[in-house]
PDB file of N, CA and C in Angstrom:
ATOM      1  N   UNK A   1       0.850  -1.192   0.000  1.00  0.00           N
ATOM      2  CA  UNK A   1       0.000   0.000   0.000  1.00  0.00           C
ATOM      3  C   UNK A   1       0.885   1.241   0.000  1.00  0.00           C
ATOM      4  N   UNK A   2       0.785   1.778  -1.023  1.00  0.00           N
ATOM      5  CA  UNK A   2       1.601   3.301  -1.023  1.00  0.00           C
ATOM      6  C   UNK A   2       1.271   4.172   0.444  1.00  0.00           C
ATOM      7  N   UNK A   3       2.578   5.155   0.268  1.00  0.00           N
ATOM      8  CA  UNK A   3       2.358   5.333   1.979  1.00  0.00           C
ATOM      9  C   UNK A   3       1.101   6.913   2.017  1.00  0.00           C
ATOM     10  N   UNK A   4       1.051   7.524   0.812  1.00  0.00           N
ATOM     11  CA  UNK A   4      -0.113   8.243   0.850  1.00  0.00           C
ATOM     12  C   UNK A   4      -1.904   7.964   0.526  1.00  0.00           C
ATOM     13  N   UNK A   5      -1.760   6.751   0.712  1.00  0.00           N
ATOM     14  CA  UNK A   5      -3.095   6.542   0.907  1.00  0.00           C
ATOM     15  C   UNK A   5      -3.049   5.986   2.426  1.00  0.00           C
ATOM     16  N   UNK A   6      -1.807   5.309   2.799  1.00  0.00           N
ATOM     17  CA  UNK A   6      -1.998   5.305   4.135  1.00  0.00           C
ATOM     18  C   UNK A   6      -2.192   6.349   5.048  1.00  0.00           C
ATOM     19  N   UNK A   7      -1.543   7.722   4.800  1.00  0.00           N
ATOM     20  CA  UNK A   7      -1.629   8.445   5.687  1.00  0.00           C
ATOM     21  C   UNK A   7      -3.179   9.398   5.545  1.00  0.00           C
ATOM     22  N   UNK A   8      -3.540   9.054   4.331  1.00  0.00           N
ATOM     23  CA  UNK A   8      -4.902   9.902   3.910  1.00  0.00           C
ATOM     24  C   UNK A   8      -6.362   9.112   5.375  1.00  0.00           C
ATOM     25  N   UNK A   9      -5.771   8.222   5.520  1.00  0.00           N
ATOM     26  CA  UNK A   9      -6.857   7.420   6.376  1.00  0.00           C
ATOM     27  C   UNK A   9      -6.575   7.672   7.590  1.00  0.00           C
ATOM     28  N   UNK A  10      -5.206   8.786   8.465  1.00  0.00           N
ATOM     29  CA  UNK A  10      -5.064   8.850   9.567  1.00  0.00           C
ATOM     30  C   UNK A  10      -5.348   9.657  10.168  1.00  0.00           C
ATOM     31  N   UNK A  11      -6.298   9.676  11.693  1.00  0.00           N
ATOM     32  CA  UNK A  11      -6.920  10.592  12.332  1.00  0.00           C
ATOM     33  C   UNK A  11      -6.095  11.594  12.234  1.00  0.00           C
ATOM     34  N   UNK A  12      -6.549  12.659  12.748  1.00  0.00           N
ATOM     35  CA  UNK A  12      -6.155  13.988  12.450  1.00  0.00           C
ATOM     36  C   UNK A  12      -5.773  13.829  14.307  1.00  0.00           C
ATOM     37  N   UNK A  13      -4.661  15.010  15.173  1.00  0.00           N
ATOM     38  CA  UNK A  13      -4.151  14.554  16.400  1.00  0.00           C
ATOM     39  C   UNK A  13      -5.225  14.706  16.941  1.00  0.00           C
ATOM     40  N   UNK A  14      -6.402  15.508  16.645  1.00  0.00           N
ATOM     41  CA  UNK A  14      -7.166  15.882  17.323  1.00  0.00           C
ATOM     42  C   UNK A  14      -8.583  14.769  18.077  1.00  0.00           C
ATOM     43  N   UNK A  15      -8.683  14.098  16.990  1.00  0.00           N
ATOM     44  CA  UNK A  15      -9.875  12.590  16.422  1.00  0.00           C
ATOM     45  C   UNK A  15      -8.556  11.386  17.268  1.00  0.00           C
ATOM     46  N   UNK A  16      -7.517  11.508  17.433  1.00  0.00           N
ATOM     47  CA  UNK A  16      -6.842  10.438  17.987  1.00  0.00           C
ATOM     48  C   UNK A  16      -6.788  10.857  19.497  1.00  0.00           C
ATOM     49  N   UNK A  17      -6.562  11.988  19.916  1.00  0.00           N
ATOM     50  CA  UNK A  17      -6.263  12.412  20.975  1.00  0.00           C
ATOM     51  C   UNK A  17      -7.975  12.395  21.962  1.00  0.00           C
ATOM     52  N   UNK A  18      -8.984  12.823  21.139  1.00  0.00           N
ATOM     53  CA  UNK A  18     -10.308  12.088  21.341  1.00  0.00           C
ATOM     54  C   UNK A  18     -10.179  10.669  21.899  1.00  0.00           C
ATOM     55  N   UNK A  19     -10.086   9.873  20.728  1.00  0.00           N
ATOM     56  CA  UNK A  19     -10.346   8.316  20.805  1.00  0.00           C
ATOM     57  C   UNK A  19      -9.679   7.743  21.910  1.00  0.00           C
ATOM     58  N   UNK A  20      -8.234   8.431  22.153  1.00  0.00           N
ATOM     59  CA  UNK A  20      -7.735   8.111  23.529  1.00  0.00           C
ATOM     60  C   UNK A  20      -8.548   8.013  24.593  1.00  0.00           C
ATOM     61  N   UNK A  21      -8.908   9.302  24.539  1.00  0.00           N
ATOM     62  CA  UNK A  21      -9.849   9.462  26.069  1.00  0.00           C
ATOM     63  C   UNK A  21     -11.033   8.267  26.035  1.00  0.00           C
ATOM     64  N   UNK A  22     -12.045   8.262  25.277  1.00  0.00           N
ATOM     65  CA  UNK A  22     -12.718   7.318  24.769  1.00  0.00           C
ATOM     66  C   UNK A  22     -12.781   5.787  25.595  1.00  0.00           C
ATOM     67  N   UNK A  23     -11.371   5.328  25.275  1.00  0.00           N
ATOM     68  CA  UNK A  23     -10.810   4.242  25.334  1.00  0.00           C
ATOM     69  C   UNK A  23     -10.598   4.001  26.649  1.00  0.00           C
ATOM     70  N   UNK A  24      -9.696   5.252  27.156  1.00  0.00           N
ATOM     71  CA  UNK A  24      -9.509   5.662  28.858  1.00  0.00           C
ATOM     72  C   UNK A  24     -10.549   5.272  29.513  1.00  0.00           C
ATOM     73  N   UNK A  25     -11.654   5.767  29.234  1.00  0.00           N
ATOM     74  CA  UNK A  25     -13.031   6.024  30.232  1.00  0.00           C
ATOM     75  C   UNK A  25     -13.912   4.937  30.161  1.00  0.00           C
ATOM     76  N   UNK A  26     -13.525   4.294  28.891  1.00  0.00           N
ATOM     77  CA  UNK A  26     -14.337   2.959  28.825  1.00  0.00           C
ATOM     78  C   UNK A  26     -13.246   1.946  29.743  1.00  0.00           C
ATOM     79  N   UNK A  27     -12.187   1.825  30.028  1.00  0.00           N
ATOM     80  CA  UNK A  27     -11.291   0.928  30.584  1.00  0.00           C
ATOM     81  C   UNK A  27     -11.075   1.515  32.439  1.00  0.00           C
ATOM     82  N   UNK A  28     -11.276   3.018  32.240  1.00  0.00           N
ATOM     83  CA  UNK A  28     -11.504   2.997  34.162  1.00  0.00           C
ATOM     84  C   UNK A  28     -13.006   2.993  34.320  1.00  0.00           C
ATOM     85  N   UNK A  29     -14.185   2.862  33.430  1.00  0.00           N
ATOM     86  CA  UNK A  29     -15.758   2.578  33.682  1.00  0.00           C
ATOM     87  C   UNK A  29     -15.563   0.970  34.257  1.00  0.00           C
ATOM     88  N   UNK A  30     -15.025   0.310  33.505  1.00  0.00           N
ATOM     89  CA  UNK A  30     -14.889  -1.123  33.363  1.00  0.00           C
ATOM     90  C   UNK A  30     -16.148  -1.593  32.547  1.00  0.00           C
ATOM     91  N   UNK A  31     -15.802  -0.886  31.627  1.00  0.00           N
ATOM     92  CA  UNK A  31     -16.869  -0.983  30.473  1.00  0.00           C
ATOM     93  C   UNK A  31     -16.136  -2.027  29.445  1.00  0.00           C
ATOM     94  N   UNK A  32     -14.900  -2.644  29.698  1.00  0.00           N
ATOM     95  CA  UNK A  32     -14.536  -3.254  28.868  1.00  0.00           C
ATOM     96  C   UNK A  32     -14.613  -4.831  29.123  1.00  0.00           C
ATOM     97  N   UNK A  33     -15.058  -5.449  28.442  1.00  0.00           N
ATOM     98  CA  UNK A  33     -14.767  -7.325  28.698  1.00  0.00           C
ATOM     99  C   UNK A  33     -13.040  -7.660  28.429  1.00  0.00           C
ATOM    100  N   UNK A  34     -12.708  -8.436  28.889  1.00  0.00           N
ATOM    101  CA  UNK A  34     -11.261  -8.953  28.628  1.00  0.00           C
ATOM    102  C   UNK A  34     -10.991  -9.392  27.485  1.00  0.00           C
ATOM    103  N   UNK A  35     -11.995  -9.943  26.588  1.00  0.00           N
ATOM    104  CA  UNK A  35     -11.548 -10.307  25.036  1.00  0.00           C
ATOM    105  C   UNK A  35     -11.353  -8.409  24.215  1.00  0.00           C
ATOM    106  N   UNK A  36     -12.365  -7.618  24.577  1.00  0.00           N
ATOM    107  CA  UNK A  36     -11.844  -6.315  24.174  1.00  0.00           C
ATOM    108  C   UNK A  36     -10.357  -5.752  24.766  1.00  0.00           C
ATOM    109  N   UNK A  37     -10.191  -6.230  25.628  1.00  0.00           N
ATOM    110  CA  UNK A  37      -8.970  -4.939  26.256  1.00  0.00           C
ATOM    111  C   UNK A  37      -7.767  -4.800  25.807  1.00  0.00           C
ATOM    112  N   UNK A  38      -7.475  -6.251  24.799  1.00  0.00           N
ATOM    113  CA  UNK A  38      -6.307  -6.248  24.472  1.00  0.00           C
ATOM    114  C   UNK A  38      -6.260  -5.043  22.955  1.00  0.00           C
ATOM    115  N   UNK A  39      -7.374  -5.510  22.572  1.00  0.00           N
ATOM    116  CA  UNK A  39      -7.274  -5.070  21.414  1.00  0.00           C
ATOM    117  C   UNK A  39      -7.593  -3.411  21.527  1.00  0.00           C
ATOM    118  N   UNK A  40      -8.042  -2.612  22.611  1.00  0.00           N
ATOM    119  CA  UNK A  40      -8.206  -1.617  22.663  1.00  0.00           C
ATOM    120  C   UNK A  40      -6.834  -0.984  23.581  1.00  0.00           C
ATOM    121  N   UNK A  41      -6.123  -1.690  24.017  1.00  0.00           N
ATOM    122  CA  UNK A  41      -4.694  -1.467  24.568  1.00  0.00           C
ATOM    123  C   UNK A  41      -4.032  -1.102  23.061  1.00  0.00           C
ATOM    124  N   UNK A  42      -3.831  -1.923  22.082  1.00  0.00           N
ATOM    125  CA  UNK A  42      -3.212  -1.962  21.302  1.00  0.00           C
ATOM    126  C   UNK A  42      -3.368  -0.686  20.049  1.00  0.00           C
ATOM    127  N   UNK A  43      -4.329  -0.582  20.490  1.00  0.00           N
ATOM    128  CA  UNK A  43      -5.245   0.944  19.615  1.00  0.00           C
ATOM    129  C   UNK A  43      -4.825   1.765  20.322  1.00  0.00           C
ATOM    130  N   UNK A  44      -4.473   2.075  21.485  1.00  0.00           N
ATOM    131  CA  UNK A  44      -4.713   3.337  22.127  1.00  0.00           C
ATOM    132  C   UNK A  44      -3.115   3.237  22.125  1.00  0.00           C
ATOM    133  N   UNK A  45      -2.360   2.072  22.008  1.00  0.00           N
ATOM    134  CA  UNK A  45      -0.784   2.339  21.561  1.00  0.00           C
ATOM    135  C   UNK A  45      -0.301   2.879  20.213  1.00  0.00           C
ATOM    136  N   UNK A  46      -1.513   2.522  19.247  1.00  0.00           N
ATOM    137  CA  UNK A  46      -0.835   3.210  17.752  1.00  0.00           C
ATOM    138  C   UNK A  46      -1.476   4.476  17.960  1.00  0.00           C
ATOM    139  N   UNK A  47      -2.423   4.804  18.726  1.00  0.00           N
ATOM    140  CA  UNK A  47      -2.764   6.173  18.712  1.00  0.00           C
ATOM    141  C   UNK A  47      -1.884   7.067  19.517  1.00  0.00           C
ATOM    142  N   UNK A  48      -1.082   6.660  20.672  1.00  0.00           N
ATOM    143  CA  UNK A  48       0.152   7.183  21.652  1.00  0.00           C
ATOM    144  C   UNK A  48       1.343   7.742  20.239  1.00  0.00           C
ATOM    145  N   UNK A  49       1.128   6.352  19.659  1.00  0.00           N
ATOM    146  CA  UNK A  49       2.877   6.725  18.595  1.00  0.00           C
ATOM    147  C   UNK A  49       2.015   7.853  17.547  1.00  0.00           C
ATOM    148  N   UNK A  50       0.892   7.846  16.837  1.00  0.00           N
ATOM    149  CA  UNK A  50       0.257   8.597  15.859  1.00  0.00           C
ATOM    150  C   UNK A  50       0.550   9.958  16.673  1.00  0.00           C
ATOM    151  N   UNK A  51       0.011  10.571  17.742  1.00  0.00           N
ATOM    152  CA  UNK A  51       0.212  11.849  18.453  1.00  0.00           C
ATOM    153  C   UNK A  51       1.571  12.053  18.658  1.00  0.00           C
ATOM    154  N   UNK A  52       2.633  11.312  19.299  1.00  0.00           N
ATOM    155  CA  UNK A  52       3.855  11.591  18.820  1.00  0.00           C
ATOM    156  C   UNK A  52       4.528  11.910  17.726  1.00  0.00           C
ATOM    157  N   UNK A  53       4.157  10.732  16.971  1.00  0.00           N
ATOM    158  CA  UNK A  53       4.513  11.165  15.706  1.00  0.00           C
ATOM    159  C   UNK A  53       4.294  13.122  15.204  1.00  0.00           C
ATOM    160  N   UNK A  54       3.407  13.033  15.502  1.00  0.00           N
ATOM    161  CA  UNK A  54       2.506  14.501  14.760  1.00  0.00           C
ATOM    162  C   UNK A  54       3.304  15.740  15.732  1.00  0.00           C
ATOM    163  N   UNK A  55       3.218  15.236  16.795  1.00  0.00           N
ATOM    164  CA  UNK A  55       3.590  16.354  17.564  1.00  0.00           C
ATOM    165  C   UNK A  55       5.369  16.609  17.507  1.00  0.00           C
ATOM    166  N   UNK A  56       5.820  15.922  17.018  1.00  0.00           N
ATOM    167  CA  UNK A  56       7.206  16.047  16.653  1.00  0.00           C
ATOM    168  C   UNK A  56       7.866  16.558  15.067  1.00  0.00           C
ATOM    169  N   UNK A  57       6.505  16.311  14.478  1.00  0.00           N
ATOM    170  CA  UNK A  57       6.770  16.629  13.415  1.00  0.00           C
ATOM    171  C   UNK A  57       6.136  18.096  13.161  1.00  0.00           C
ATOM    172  N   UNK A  58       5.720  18.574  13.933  1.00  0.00           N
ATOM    173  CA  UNK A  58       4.650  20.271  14.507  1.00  0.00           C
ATOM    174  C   UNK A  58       6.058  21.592  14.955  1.00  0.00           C
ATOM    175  N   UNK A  59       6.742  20.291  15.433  1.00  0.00           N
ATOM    176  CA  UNK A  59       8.063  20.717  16.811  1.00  0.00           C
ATOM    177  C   UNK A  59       8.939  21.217  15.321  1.00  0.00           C
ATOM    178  N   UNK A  60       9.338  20.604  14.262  1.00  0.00           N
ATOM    179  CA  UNK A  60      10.154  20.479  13.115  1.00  0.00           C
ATOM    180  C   UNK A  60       9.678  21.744  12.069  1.00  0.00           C
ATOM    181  N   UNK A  61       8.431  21.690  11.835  1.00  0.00           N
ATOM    182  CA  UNK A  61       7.992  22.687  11.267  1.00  0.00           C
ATOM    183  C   UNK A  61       8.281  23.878  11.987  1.00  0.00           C
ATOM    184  N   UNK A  62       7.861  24.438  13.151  1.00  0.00           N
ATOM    185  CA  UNK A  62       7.605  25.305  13.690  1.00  0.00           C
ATOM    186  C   UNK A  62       9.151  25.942  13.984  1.00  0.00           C
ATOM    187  N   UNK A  63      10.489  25.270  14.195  1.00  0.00           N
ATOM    188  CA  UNK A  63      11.988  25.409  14.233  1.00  0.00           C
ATOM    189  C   UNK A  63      11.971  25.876  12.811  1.00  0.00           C
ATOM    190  N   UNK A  64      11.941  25.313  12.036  1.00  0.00           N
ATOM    191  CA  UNK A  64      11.756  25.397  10.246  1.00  0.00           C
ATOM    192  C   UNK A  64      11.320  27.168  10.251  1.00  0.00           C
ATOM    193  N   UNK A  65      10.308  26.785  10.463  1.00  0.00           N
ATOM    194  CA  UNK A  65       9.518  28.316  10.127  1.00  0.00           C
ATOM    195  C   UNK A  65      10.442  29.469  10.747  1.00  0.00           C
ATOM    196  N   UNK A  66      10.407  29.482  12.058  1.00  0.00           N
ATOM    197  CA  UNK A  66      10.942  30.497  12.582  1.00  0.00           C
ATOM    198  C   UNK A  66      12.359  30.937  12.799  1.00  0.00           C
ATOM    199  N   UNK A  67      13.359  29.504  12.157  1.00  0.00           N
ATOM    200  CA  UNK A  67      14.761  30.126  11.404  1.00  0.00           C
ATOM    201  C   UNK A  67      14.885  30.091  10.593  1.00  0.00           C
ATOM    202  N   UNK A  68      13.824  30.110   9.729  1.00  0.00           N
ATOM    203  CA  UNK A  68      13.666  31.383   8.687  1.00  0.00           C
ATOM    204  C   UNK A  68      13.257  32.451   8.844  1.00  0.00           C
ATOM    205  N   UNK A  69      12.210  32.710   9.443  1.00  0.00           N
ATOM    206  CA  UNK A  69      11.925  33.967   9.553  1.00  0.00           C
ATOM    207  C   UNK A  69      13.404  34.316  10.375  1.00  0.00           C
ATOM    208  N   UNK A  70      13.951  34.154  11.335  1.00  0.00           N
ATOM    209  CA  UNK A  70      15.135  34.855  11.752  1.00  0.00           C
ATOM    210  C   UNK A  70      16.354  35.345  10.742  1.00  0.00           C
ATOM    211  N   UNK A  71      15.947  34.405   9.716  1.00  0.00           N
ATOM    212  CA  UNK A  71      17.219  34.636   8.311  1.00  0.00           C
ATOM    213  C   UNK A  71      17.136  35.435   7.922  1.00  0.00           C
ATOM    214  N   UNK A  72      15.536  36.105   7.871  1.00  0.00           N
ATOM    215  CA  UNK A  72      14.993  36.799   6.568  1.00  0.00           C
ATOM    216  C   UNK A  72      14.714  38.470   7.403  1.00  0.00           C
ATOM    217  N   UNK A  73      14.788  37.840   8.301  1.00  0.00           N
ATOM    218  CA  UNK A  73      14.503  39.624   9.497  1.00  0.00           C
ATOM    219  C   UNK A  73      15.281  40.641   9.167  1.00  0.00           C
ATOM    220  N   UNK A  74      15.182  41.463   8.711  1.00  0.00           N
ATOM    221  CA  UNK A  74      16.515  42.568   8.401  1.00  0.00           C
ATOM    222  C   UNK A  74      17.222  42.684   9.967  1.00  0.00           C
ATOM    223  N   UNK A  75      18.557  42.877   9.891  1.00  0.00           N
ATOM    224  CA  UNK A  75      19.567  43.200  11.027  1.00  0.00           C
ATOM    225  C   UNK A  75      19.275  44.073  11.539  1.00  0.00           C
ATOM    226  N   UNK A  76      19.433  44.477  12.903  1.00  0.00           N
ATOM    227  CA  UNK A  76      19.343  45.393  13.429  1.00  0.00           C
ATOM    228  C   UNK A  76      20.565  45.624  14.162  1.00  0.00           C
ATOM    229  N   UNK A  77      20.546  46.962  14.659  1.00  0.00           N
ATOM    230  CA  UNK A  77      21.908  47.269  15.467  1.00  0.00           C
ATOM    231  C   UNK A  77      21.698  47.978  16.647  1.00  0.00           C
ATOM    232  N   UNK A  78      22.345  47.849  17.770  1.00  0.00           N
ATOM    233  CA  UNK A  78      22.124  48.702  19.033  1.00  0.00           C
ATOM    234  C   UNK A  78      21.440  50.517  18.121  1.00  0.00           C
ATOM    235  N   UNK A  79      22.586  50.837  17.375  1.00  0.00           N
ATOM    236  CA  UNK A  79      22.227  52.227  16.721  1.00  0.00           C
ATOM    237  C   UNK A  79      21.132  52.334  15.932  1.00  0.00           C
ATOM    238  N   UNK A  80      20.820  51.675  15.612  1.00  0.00           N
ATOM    239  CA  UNK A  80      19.569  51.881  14.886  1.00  0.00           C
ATOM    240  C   UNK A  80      18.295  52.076  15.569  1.00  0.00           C
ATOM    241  N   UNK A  81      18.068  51.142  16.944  1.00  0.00           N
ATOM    242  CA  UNK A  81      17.285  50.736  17.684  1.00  0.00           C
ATOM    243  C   UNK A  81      16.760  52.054  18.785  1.00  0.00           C
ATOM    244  N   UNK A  82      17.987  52.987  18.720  1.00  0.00           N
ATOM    245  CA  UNK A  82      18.227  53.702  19.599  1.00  0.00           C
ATOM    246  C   UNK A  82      17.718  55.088  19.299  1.00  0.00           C
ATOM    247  N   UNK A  83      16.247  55.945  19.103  1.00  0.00           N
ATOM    248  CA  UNK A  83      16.336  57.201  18.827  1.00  0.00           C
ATOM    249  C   UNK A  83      17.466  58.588  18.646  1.00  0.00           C
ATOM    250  N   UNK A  84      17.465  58.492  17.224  1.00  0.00           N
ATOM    251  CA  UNK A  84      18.764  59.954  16.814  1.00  0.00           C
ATOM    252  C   UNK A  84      18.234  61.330  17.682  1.00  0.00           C
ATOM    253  N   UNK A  85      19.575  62.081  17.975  1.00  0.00           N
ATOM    254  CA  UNK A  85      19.232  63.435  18.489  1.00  0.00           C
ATOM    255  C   UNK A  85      19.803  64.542  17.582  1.00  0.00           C
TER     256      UNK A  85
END
């Protein structure tokens, strides 16, 4: 499976970071049977690495962005900064 149709199918952090809780509240309700728990352990682990994932890659952009913008800032100098008399 090409990896952009895989990622076209992946919650957004927001819909994962949801489903977490979800999962949480159904497992301290004890809303879960033991044939579910494994398999909702195991979900709420690809959803742990999916939010990592994202949030590290947020961390990359956002360094990205803003040393550039530091590249692109015109220089400044104590004198410049400083009202002429």
């Amino acid at each position: 499976m090409p990896k952009s149709a895989k990622t076209a199918k992946q919650p957004t952090y927001g819909q994962a970071a949801s489903r977490l809780e979800e999962i949480l509240v159904k497992i301290e309700e004890g809303q879960v049977d033991i044939d579910e728990l494994s398999g909702l352990v195991q979900e709420a682990a690809e959803l742990v690495t999916l939010c990592r994932d994202k949030i590290q890659a947020a961390e990359v952009q956002v360094k990205t962005i803003t040393e550039q913008l530091e590249r692109d800032a015109p220089e400044t100098t104590d004198s410049e900064d400083s009202p002429s008399t």
